[in-house]
N, C-alpha and C. Protein backbone atom coordinates (compact mmCIF):
# COMPACT_ATOMS: atom_id res chain seq x y z
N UNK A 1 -82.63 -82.52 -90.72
CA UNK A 1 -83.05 -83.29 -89.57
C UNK A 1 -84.53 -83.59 -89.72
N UNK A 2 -85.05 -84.81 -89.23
CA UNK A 2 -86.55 -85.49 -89.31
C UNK A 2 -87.05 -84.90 -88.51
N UNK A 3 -86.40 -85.21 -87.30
CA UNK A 3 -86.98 -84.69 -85.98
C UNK A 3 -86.17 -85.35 -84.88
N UNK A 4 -86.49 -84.62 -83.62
CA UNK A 4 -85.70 -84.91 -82.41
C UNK A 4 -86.37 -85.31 -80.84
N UNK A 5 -85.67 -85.71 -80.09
CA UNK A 5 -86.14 -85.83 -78.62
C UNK A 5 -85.61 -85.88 -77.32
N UNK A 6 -85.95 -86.51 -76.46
CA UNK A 6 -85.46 -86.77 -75.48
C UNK A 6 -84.30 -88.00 -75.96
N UNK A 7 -84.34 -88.51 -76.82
CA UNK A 7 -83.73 -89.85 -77.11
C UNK A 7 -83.02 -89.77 -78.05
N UNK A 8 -83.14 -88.61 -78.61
CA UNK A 8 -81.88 -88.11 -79.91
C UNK A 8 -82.58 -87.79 -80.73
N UNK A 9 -81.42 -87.55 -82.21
CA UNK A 9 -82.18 -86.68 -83.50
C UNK A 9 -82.17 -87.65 -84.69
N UNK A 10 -83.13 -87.66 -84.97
CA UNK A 10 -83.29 -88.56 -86.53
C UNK A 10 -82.91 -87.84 -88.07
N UNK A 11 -81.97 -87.75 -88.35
CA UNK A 11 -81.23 -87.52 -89.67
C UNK A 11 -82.00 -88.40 -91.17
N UNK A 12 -82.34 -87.38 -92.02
CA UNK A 12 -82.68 -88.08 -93.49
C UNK A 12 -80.80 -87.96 -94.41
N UNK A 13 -80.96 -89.17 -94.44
CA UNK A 13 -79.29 -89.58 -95.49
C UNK A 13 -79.40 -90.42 -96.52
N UNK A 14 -78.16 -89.98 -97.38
CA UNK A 14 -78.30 -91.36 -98.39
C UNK A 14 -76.74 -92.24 -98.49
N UNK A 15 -77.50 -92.97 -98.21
CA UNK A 15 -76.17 -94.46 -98.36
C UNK A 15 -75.48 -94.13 -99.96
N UNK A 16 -74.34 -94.15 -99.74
CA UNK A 16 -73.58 -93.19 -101.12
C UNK A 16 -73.12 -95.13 -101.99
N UNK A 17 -73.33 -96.35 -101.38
CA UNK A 17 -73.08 -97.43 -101.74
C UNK A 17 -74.61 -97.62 -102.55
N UNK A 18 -75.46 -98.09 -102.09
CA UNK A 18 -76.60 -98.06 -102.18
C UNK A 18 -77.76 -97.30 -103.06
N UNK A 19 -77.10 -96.28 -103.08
CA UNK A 19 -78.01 -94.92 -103.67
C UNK A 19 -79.47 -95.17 -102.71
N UNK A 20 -79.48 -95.75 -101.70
CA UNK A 20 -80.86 -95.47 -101.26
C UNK A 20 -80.55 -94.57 -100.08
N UNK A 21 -81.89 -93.94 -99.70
CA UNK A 21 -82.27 -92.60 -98.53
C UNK A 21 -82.61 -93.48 -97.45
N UNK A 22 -82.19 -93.34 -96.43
CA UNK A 22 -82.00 -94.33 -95.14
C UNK A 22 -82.35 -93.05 -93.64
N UNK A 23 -82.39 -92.99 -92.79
CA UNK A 23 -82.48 -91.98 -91.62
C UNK A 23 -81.75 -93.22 -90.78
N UNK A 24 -81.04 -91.76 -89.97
CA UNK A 24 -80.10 -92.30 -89.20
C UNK A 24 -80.50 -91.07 -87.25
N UNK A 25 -80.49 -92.17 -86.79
CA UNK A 25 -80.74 -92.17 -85.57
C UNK A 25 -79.51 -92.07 -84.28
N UNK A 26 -79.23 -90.80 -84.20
CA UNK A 26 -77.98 -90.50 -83.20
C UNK A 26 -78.55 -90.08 -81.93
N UNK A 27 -77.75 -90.84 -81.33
CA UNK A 27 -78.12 -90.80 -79.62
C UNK A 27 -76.39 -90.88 -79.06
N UNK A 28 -76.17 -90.44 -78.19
CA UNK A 28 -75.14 -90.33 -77.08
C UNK A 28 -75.41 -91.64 -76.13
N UNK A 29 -74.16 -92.18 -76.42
CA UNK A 29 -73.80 -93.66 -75.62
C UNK A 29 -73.22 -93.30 -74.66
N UNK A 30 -74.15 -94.47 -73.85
CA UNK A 30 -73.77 -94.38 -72.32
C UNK A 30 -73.13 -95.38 -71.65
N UNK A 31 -72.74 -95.77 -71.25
CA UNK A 31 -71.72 -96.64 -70.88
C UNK A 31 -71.30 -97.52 -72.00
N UNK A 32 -70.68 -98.74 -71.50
CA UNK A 32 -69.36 -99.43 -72.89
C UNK A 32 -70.36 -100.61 -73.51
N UNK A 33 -71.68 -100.89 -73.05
CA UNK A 33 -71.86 -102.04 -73.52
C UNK A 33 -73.16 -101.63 -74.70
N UNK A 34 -73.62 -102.71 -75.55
CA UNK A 34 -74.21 -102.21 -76.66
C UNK A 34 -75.73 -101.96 -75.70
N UNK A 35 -76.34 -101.13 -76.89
CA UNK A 35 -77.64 -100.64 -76.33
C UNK A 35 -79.14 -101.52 -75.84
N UNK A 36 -79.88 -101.47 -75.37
CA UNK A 36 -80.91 -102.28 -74.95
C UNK A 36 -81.72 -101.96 -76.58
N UNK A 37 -81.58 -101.13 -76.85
CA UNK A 37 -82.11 -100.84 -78.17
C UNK A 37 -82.04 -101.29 -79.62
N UNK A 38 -80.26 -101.57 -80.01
CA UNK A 38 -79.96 -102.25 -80.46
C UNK A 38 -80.32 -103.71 -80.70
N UNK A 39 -80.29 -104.29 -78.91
CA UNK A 39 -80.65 -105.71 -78.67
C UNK A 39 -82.18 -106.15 -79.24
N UNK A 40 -82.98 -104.97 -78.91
CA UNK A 40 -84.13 -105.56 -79.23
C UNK A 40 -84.45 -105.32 -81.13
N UNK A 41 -83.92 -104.43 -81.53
CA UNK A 41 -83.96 -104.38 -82.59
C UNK A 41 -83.47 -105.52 -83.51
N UNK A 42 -82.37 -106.05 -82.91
CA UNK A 42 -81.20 -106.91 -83.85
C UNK A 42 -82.58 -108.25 -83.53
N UNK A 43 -83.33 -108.21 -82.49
CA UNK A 43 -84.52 -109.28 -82.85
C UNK A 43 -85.02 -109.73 -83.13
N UNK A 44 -85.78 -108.27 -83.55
CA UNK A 44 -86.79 -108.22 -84.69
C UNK A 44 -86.92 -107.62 -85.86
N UNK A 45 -85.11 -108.04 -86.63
CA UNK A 45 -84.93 -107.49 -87.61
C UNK A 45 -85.77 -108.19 -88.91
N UNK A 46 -86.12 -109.26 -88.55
CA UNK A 46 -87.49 -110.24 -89.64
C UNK A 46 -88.38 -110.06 -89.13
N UNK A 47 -88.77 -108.96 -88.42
CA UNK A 47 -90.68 -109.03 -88.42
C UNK A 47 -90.89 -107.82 -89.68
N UNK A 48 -91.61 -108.02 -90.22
CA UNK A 48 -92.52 -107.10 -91.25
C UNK A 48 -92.64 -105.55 -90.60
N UNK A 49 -93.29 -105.65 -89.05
CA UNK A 49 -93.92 -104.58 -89.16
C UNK A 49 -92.91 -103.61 -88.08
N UNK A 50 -92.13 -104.13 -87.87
CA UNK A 50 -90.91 -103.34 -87.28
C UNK A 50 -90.21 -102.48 -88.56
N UNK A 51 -89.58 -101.18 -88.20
CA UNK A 51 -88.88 -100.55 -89.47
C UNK A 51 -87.51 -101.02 -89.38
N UNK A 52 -86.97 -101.33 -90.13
CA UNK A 52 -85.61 -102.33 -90.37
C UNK A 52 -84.36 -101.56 -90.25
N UNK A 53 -83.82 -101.89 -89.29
CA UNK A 53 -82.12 -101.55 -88.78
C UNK A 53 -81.22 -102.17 -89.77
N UNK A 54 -80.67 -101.50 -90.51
CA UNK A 54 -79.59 -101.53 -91.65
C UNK A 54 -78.48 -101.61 -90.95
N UNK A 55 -78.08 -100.73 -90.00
CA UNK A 55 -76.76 -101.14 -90.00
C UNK A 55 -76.23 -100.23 -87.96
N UNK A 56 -75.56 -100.29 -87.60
CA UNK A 56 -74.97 -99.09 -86.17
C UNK A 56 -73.40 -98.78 -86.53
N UNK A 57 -73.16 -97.91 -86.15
CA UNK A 57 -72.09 -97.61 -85.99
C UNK A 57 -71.88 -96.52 -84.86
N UNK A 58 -70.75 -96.47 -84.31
CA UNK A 58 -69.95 -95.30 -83.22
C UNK A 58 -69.08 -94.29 -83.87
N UNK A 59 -69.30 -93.15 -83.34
CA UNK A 59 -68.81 -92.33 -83.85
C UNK A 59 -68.33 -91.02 -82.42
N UNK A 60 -67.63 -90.04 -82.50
CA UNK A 60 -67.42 -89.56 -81.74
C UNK A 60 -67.52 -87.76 -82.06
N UNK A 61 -68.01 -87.43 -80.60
CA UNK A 61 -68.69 -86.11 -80.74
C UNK A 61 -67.39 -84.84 -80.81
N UNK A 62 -67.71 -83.43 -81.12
CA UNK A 62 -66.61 -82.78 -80.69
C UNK A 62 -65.83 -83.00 -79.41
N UNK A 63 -66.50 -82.92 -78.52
CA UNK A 63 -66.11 -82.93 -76.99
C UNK A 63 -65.58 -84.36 -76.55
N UNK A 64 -65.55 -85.24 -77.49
CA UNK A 64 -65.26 -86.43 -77.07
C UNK A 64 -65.91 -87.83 -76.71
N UNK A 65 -67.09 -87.32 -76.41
CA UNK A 65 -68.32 -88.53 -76.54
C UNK A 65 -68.85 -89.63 -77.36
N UNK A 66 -69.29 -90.51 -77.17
CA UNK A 66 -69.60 -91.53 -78.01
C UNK A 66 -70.64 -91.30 -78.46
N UNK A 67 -70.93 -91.61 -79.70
CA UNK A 67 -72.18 -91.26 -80.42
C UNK A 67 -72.56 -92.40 -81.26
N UNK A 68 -73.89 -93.01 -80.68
CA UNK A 68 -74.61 -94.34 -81.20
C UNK A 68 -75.25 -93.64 -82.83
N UNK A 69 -74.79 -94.43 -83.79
CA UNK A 69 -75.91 -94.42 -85.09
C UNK A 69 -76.37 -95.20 -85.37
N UNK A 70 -77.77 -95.41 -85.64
CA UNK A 70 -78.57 -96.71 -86.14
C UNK A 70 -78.81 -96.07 -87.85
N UNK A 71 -78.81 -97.01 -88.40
CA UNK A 71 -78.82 -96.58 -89.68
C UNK A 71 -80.37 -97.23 -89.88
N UNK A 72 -81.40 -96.23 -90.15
CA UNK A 72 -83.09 -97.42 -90.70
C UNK A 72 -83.11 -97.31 -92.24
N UNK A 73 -84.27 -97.94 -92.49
CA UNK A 73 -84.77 -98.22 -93.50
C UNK A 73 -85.47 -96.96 -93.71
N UNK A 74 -85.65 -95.96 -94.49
CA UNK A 74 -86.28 -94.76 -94.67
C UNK A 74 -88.19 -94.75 -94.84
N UNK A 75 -88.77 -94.24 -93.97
CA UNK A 75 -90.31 -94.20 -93.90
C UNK A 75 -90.66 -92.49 -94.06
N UNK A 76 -91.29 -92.03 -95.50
CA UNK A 76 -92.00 -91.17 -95.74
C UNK A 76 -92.56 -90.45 -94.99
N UNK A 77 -93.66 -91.39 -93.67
CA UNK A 77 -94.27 -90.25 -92.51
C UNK A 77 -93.74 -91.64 -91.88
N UNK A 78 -94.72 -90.81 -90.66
CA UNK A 78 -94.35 -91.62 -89.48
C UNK A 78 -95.81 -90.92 -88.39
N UNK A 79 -96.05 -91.78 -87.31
CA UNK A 79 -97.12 -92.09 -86.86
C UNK A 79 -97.62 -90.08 -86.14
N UNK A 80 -96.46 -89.33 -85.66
CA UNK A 80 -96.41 -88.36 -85.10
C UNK A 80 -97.21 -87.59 -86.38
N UNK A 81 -96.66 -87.66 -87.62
CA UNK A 81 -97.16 -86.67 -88.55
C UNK A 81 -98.58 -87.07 -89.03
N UNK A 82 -99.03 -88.37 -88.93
CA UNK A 82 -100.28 -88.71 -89.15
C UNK A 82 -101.28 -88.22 -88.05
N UNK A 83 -100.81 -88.11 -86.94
CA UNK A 83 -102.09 -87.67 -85.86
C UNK A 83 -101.72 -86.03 -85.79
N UNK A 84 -100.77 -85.34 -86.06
CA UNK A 84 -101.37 -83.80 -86.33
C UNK A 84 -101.75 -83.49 -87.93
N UNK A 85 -101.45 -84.70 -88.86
CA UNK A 85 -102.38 -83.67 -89.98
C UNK A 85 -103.81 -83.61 -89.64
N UNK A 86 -104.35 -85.00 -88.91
CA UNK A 86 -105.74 -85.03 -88.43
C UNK A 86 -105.99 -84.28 -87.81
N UNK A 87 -105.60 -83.55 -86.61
CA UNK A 87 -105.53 -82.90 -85.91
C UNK A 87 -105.84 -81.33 -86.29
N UNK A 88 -104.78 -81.16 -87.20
CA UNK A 88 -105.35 -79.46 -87.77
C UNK A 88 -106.54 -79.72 -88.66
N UNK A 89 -106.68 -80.59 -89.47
CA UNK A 89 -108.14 -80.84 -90.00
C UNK A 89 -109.03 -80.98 -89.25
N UNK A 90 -108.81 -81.45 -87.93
CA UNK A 90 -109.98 -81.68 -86.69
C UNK A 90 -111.03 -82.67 -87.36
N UNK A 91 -109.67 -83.89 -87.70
CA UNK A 91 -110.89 -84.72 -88.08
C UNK A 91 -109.93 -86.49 -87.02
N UNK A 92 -111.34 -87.34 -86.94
CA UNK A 92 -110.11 -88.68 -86.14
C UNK A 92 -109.80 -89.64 -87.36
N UNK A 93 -108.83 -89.94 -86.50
CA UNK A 93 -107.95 -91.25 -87.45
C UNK A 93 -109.04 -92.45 -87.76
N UNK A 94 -109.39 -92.63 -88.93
CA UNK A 94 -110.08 -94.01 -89.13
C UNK A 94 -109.63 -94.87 -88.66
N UNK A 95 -110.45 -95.76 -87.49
CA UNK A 95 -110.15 -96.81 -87.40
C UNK A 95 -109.27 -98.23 -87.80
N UNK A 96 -109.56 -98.25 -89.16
CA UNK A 96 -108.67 -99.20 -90.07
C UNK A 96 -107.09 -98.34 -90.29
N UNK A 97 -107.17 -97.39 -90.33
CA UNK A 97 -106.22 -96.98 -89.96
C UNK A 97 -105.12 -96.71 -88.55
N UNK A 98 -106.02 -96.98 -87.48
CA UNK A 98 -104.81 -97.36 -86.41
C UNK A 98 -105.47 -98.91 -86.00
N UNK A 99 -105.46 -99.70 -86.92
CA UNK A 99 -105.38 -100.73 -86.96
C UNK A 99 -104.42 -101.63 -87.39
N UNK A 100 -104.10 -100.84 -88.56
CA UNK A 100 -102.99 -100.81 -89.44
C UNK A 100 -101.50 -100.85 -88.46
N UNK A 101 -101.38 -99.49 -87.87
CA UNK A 101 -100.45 -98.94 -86.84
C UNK A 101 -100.11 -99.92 -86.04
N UNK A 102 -101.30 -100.13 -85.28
CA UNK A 102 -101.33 -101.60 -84.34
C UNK A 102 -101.01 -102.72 -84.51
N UNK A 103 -100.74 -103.16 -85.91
CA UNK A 103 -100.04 -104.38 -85.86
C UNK A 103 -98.84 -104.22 -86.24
């Protein structure tokens, strides 16, 4: 597991078609219609600086529940692990660097 939240757990996987490492994003679906999440994603699946939605699928939990997967594009770090390595170094994020972030 990548990591988790209020919003679900992010899984490191590999697409067994593909041979590439992808993270997959499971959340518990809530009612029948597709996600607000989905929607905005399927958007801005051509912007650059969005991380790219490969693929969703449904799946179902022991107990019976629906279970949303977003399949991404796999990212090395991610913005959480960049502000505590700074952090235990007790040093700040360069500028050009959440500049970067920001767009």
């Amino acid at each position: 597991m990548i990591g988790s939240g209020s919003f679900g757990y992010v899984f490191e996987a590999l697409d067994l078609e593909s041979k590439q490492t992808v993270a997959v994003k499971r959340t518990q679906k809530a009612g029948e219609y597709v996600s607000r999440e989905y929607e905005v994603l399927n958007k801005l699946k051509d912007c650059k600086n969005v991380v790219r939605m490969l693929e969703i699928y449904y799946s179902r939990s022991k107990d019976g529940k629906t279970t949303q997967n977003i399949v991404f594009e796999f990212c090395k770090s991610n913005l959480e692990d960049v502000i505590q390595e700074h952090q235990k170094k007790k040093q700040s994020i360069p500028i050009k660097t959440i500049r970067n972030y920001m767009r």
